[in-house]
Protein backbone atom coordinates (compact mmCIF):
# COMPACT_ATOMS: atom_id res chain seq x y z
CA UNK A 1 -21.41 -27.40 -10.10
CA UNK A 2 -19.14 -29.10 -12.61
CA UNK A 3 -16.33 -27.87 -14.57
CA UNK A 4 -18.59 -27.04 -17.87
CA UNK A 5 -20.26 -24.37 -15.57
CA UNK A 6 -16.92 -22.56 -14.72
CA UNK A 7 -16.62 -21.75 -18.22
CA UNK A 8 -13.43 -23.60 -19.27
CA UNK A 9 -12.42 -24.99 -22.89
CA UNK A 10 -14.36 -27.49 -23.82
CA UNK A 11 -10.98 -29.69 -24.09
CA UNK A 12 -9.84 -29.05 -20.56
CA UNK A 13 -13.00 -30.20 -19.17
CA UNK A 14 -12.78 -33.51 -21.01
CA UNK A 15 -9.71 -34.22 -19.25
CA UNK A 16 -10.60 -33.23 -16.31
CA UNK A 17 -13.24 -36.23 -16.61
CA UNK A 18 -10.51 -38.26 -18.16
CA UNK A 19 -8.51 -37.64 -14.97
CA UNK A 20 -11.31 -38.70 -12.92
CA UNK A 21 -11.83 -35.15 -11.62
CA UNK A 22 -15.49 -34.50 -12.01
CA UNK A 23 -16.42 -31.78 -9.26
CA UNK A 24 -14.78 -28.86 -8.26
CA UNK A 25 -13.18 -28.47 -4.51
CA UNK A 26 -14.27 -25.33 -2.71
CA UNK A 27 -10.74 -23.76 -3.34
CA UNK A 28 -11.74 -23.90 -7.12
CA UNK A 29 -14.81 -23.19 -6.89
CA UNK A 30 -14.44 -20.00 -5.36
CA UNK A 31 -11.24 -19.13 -6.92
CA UNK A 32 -11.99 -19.77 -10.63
CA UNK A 33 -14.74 -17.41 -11.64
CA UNK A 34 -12.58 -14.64 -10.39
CA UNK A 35 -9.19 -15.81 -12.36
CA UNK A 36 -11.44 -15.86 -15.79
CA UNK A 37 -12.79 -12.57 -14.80
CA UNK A 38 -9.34 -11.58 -14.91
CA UNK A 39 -9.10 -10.27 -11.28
CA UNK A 40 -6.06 -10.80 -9.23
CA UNK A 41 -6.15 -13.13 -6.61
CA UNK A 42 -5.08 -14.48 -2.45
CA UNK A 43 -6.48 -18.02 -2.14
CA UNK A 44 -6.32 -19.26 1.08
CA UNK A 45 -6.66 -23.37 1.63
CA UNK A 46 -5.56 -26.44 3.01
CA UNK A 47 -3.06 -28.62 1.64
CA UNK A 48 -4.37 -31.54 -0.60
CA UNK A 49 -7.46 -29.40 -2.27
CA UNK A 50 -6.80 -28.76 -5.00
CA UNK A 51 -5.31 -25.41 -5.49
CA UNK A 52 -3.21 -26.25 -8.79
CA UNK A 53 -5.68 -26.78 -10.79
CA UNK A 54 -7.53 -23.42 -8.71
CA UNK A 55 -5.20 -21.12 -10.77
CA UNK A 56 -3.74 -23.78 -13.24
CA UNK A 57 -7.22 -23.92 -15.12
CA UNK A 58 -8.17 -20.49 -15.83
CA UNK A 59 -4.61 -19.64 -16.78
CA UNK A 60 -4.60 -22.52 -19.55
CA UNK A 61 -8.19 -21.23 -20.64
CA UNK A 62 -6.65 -17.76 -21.31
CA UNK A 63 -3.70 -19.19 -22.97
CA UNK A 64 -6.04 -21.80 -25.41
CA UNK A 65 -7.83 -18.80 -26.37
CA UNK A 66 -4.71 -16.75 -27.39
CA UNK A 67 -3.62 -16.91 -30.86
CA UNK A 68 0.07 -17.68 -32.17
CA UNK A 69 3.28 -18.69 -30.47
CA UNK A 70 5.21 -16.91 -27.94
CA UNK A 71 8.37 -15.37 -29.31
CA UNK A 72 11.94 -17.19 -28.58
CA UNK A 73 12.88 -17.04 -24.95
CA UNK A 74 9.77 -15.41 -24.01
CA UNK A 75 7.55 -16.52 -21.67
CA UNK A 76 3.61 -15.42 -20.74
CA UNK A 77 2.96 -17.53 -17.94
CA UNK A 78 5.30 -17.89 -14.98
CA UNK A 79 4.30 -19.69 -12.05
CA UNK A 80 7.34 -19.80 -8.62
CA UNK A 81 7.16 -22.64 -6.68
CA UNK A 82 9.88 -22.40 -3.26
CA UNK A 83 11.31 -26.52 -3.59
CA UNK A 84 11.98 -28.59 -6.49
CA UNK A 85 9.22 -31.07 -6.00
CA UNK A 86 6.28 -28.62 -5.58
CA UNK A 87 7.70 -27.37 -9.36
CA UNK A 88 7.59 -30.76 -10.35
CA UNK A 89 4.32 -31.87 -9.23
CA UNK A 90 3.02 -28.15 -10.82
CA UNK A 91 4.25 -29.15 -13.96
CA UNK A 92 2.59 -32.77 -14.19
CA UNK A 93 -0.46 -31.37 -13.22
CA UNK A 94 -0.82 -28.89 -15.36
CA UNK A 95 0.54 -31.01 -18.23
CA UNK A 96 -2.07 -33.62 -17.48
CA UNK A 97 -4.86 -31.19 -17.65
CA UNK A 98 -3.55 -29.53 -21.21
CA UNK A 99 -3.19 -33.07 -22.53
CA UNK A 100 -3.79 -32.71 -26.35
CA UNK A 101 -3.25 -28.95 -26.38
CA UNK A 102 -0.32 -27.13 -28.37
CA UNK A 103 -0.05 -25.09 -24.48
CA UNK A 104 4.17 -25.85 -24.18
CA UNK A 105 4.55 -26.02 -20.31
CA UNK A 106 8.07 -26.47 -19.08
CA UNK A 107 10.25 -26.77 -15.82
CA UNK A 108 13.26 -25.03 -14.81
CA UNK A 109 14.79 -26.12 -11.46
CA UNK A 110 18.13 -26.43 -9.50
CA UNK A 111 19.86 -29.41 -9.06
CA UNK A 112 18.99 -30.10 -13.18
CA UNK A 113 21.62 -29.44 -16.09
CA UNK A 114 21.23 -25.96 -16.86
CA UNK A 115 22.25 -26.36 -20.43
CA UNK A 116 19.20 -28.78 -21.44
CA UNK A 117 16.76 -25.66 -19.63
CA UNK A 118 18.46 -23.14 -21.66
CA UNK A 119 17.73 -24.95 -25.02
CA UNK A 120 14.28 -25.75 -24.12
CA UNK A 121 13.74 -22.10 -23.18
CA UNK A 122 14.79 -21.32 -26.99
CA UNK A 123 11.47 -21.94 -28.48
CA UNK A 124 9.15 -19.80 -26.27
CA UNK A 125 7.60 -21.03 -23.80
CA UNK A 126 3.75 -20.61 -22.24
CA UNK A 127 3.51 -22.12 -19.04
CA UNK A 128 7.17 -21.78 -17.33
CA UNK A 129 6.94 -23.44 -13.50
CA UNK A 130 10.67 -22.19 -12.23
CA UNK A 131 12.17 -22.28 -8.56
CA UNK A 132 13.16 -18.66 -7.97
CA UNK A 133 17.24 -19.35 -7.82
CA UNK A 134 17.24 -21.22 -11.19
CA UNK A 135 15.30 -19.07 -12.40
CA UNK A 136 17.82 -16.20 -11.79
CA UNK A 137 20.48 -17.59 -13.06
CA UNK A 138 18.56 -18.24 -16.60
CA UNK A 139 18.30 -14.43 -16.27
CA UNK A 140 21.47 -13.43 -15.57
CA UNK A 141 22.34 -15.89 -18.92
CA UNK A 142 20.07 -14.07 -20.73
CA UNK A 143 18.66 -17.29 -21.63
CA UNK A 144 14.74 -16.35 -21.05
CA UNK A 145 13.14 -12.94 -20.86
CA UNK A 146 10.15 -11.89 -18.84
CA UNK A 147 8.83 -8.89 -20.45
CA UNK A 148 5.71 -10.27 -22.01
CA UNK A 149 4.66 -12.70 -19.21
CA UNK A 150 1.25 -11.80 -18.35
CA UNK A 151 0.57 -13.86 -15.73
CA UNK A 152 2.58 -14.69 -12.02
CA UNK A 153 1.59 -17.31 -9.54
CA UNK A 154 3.20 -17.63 -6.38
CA UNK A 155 2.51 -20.86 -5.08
CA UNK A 156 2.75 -21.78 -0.83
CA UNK A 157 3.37 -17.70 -1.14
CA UNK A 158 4.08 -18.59 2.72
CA UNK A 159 7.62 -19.98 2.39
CA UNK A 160 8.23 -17.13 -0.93
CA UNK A 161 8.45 -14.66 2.99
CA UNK A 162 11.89 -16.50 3.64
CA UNK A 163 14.72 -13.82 3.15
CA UNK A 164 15.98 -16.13 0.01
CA UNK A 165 12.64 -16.27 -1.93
CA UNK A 166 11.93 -12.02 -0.90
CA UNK A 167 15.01 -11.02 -2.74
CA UNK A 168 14.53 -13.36 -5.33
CA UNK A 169 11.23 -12.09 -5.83
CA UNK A 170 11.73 -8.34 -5.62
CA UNK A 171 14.26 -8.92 -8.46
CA UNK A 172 12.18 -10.91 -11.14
CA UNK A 173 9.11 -9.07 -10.72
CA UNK A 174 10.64 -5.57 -11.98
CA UNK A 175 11.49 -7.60 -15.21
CA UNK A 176 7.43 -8.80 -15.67
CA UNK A 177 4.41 -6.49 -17.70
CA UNK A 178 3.59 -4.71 -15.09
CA UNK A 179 -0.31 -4.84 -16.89
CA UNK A 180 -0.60 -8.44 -15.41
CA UNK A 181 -2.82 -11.04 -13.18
CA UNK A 182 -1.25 -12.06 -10.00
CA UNK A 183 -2.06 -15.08 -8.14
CA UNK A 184 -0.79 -16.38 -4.81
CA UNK A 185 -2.07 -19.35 -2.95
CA UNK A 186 -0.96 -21.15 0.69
CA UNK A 187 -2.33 -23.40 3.10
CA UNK A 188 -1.49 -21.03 5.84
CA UNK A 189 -1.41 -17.17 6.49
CA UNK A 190 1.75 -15.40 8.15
CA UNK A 191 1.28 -11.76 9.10
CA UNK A 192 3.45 -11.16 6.65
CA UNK A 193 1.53 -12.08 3.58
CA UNK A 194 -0.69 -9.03 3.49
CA UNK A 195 2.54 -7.13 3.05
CA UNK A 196 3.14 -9.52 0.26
CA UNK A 197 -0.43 -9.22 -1.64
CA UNK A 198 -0.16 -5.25 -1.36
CA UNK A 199 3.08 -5.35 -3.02
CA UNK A 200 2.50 -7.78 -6.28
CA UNK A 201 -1.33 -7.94 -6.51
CA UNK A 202 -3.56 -5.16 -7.39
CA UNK A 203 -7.26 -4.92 -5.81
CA UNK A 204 -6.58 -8.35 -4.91
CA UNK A 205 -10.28 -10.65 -4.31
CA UNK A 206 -9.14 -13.24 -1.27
CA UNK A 207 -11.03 -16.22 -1.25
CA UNK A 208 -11.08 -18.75 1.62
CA UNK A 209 -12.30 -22.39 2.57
CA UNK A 210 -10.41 -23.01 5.80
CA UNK A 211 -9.43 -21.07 8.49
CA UNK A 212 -5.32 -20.15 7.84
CA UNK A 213 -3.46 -22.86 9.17
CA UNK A 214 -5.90 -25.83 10.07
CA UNK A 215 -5.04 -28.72 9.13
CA UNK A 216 -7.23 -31.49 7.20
CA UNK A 217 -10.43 -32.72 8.68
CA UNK A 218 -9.63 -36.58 8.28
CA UNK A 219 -6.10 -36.14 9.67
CA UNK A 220 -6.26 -37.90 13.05
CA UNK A 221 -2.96 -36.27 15.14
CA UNK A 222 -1.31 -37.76 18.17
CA UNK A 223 2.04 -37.13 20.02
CA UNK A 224 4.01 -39.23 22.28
CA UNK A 225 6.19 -37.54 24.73
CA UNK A 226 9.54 -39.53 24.47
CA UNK A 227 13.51 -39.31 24.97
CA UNK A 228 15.32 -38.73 21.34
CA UNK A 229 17.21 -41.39 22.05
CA UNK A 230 14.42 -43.48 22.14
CA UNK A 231 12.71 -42.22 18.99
CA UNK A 232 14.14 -44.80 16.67
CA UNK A 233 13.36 -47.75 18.91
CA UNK A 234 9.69 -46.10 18.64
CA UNK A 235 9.12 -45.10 15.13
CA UNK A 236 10.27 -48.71 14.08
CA UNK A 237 7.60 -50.31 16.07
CA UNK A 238 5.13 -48.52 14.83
CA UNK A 239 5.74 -48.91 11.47
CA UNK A 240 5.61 -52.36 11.88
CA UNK A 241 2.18 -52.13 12.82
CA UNK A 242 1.68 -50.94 9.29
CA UNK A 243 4.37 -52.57 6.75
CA UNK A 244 2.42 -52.45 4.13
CA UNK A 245 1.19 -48.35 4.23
CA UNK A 246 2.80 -46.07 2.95
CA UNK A 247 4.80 -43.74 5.35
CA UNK A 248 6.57 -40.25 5.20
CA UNK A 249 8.84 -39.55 8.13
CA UNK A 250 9.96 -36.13 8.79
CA UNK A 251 13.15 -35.08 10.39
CA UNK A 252 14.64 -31.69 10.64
CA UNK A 253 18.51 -32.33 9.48
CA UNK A 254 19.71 -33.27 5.94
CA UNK A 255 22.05 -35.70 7.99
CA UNK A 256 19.65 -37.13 10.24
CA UNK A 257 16.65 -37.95 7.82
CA UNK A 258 20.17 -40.19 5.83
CA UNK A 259 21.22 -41.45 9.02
CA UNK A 260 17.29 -42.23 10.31
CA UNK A 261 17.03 -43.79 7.13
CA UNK A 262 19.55 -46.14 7.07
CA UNK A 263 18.31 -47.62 10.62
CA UNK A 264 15.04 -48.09 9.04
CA UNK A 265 16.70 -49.97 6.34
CA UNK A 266 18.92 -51.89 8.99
CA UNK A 267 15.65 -52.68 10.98
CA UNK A 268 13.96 -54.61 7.65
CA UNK A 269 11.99 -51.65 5.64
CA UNK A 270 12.27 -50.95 2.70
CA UNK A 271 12.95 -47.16 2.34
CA UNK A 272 14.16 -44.17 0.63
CA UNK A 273 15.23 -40.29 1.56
CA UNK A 274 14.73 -37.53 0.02
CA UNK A 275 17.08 -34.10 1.02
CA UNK A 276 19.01 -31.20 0.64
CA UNK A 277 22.54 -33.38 0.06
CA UNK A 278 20.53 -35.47 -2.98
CA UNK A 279 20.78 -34.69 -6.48
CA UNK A 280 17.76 -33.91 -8.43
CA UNK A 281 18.22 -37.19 -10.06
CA UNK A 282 18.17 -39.48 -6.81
CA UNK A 283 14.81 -36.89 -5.28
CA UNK A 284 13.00 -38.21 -8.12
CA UNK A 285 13.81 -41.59 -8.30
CA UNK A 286 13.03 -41.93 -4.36
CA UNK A 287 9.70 -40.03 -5.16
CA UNK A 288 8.77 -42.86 -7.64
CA UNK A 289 9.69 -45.88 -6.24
CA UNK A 290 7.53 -44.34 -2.68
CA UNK A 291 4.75 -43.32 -5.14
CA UNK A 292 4.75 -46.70 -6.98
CA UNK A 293 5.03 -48.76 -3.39
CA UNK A 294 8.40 -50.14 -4.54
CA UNK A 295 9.70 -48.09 -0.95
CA UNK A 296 7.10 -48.54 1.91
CA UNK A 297 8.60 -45.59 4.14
CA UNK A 298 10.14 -41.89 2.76
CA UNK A 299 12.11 -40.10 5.32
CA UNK A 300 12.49 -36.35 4.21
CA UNK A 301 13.58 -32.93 5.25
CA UNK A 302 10.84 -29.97 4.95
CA UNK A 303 11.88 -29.66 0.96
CA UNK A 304 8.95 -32.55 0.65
CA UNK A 305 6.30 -31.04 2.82
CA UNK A 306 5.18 -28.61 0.09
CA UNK A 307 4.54 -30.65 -3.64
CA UNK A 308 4.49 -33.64 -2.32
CA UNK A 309 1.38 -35.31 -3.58
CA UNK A 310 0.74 -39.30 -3.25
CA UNK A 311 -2.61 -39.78 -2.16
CA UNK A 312 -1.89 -43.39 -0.45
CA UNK A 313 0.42 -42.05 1.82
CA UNK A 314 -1.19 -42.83 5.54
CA UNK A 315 0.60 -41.99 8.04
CA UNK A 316 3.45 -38.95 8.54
CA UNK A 317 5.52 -39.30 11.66
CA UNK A 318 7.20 -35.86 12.61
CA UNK A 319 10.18 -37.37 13.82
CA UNK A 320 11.67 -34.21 14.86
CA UNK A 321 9.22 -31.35 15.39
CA UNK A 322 9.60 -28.72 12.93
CA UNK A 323 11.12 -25.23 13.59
CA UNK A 324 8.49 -23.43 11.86
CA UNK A 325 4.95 -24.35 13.30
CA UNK A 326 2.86 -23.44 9.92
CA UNK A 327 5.37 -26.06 8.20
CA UNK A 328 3.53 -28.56 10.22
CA UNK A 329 0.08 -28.04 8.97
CA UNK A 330 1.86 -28.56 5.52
CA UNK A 331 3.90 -31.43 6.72
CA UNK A 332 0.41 -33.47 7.73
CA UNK A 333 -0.94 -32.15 4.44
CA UNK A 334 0.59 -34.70 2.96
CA UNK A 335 -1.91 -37.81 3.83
CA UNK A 336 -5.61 -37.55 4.07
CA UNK A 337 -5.30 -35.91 0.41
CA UNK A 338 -8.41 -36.73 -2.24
CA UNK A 339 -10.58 -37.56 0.56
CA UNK A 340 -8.90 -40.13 2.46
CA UNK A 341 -8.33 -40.83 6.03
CA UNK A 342 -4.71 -40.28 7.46
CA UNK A 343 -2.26 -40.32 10.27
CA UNK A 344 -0.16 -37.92 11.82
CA UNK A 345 1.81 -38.82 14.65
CA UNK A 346 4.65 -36.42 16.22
CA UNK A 347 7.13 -37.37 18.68
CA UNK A 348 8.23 -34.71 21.23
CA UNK A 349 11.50 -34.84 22.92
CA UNK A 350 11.87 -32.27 26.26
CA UNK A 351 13.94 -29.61 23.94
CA UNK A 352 10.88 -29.64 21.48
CA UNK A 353 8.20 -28.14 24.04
CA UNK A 354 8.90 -24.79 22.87
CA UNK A 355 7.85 -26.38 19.15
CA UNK A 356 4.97 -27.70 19.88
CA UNK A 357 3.31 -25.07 21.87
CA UNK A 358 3.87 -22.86 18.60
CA UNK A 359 2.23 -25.70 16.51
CA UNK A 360 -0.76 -26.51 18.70
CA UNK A 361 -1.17 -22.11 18.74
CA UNK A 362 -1.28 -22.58 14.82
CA UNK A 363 -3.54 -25.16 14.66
CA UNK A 364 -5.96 -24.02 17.64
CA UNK A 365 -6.69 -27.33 18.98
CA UNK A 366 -4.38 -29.50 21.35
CA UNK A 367 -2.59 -32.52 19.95
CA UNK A 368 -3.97 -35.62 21.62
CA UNK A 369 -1.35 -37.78 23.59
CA UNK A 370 -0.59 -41.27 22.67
CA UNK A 371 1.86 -41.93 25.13
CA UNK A 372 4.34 -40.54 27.72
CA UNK A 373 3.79 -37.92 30.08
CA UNK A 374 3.78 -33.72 28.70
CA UNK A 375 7.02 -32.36 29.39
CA UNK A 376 7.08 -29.37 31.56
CA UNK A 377 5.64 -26.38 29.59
CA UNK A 378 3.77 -28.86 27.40
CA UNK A 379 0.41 -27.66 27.28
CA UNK A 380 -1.75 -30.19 25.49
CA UNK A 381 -4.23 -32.91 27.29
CA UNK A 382 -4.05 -36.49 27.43
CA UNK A 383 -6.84 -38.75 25.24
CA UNK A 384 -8.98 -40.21 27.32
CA UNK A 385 -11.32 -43.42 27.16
CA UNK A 386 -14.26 -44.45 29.01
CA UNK A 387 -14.34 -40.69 30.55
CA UNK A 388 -10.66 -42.00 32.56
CA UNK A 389 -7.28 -40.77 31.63
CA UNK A 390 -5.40 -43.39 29.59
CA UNK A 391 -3.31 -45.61 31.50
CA UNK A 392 0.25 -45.93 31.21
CA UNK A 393 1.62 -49.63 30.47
CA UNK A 394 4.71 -51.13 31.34
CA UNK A 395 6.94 -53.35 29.15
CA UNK A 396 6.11 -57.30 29.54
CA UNK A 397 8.79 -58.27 32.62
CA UNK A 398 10.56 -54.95 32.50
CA UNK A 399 10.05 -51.62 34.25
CA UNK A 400 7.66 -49.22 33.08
CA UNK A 401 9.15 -46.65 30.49
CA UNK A 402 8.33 -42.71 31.82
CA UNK A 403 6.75 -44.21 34.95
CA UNK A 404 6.80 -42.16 38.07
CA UNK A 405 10.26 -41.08 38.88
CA UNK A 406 9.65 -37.48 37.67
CA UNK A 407 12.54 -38.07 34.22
CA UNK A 408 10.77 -35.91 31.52
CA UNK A 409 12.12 -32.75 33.04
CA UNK A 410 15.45 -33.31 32.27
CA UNK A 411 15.26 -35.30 29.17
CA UNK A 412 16.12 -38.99 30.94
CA UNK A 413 14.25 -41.79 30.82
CA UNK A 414 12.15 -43.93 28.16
CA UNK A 415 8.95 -43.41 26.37
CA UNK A 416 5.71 -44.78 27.57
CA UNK A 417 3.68 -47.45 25.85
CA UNK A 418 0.48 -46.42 23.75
């Protein structure tokens, strides 16, 4: 099947060719002939698949074959994204597919000028991508009205569940037509997302291409059980094996991705951060020096898990294991993406046993171990090779590092050698 077949304009097809997209991922597959039928919609996929252009295609068809402009402030397709980079990435997508089109697509998003927003909003708008808090206060400014949007998408509808993005949500959806075509798409399924559908989507069709929450076939995961005081020392000698990859580093604190950052920078890389305590201004300029190889290594909060799409990226390190388990399926979404092979390698300190239990739950499958002993509680197997469990090496003329002496337990002692 190609994208003729789906039935799109003949103009968005050409650039999909232009784009060097010529065959459609399962997600859109699946997905599209039910958008142009009109039918609301739950698509269910893993990150890295293409689920922008699932929902972001038949909504431009239905817009190309509307006649006239939208009226000032008006808007007739909204889509919420929950961080400032998904938004972003939404926007150039969807741009690059209506290349040559009169379709006006913009962006509204904290951390901007509000002022330059407002005017833009002026005009009318057809495609508006918003994060849910900017988008608020453009409402309470009375700066763009929702009355004639026809169309909502709720992108990584997962994190839209957090308290923030719920009230948010139940407020600007009273203000849309309520004769409309609702969309939401995730990577991953929380109980709570059928409570979602049955509240904005009507007779929704759910379409599906991976189980909820399992991560991308070419991601190859390992974990090394290790001190965190020794994770530094660790993650900078394995990114030396790799200088000139690209690599995202996660950590859970605004202060510690700046702080883990600056060691990296100490230690000879070249690299970049990207957090809550940046302005929009330095996120983006960090994005684009990682994305053009100008900075080798990105440390990040969560904020770049979702949106964050550079297909060389190779390896993600979860420096610090996330809170939320399904946040690490979307974490490691963010290499192996268009087809390639990837990395994911987590480090897991004794407090973090409780975090990845929950994540190796999620993902149904056990992480293999690259080094170090499990923790107590850790419930995961070791690789083996040969049909032998891997051997534990020691430092050349020092002592071994987790070596007998029972540490893990109570958080002492080193990390062992992959």
């Amino acid at each position: 099947m190609d994208f003729d077949m789906l039935g799109l304009t003949p103009r968005l097809s050409a650039n999909m060719q232009k784009l060097g997209i010529t065959e459609p991922t399962p997600i859109q597959t699946k997905a599209i002939p039910h958008l142009m039928n009109g039918r609301d919609l739950m698509g269910l996929a893993q990150t890295g698949t293409g689920k922008t252009a699932a929902f972001g295609l038949p909504l431009l068809t239905a817009l190309l074959r509307r006649e006239g402009r939208p009226d000032p402030k008006s808007v007739r397709a909204l889509i919420l994204a929950p961080t400032r980079e998904l938004a972003k990435q939404i926007q150039d997508n969807l741009r690059a597919y209506a290349d040559g089109t009169a379709v006006r697509i913009n962006l509204v998003v904290g951390g901007a000028g509000i002022n330059p927003q407002i005017h833009r909003l002026q005009r009318g708008t057809d495609v508006l991508v918003a994060t849910p808090g900017r988008l608020i206060d453009l409402l309470d400014r009375k700066a763009v009205r929702l009355d004639q949007t026809e169309y909502l998408v709720l992108d990584e509808a997962d994190q839209m569940l957090d308290l923030g993005f719920i009230h948010a949500l139940r407020k600007i959806a009273p203000l849309l037509r309520k004769q409309r075509q609702t969309m939401l798409f995730s990577a991953t399924m929380p109980k709570q997302m059928n409570e979602l559908a049955s509240t904005y989507l009507t007779d929704p069709v759910r379409v599906e291409t991976a189980p909820p929450g399992k991560p991308a076939d070419k991601v190859t995961q390992s974990v090394h059980f290790i001190a965190q005081t020794e994770k530094t020392g660790l993650l900078i000698e394995l990114l030396g094996k790799h200088r000139d990859e690209l690599a995202l580093v996660f950590s859970r604190t605004k202060h510690g991705a700046e702080r883990l950052m600056k060691s990296l920078e100490r230690a000879g890389f070249s690299a970049g951060s990207v957090h809550g305590n940046k302005s929009q201004g330095q996120r983006e300029r960090a994005l684009n020096a990682f994305r053009s190889g100008e900075l080798k290594v990105l440390v990040a909060t969560d904020v770049a898990a979702r949106g964050l799409d550079i297909p060389d990226v190779r390896h993600v390190y979860n420096f610090d294991l996330p809170n939320v388990p399904d946040n690490y399926v979307h974490r490691i979404g963010r290499t192996a993406r268009a087809g390639k092979d990837g990395a994911a390698i987590a480090f897991c300190s004794p407090a973090e046993v409780g975090e990845l239990r929950a994540i190796q739950k999620t993902i149904k499958r056990d992480i293999p171990i690259a080094s170090g002993r499990p923790w107590e509680g850790a419930e995961t197997k070791p690789e083996r090779k040969g049909g032998k469990p891997q051997q534990r090496s020691r430092r050349p003329g020092g002592r071994g590092r987790n070596q007998g002496g029972g540490r893990n337990s109570n958080g002492g002692g080193g990390r062992a050698a992959a």
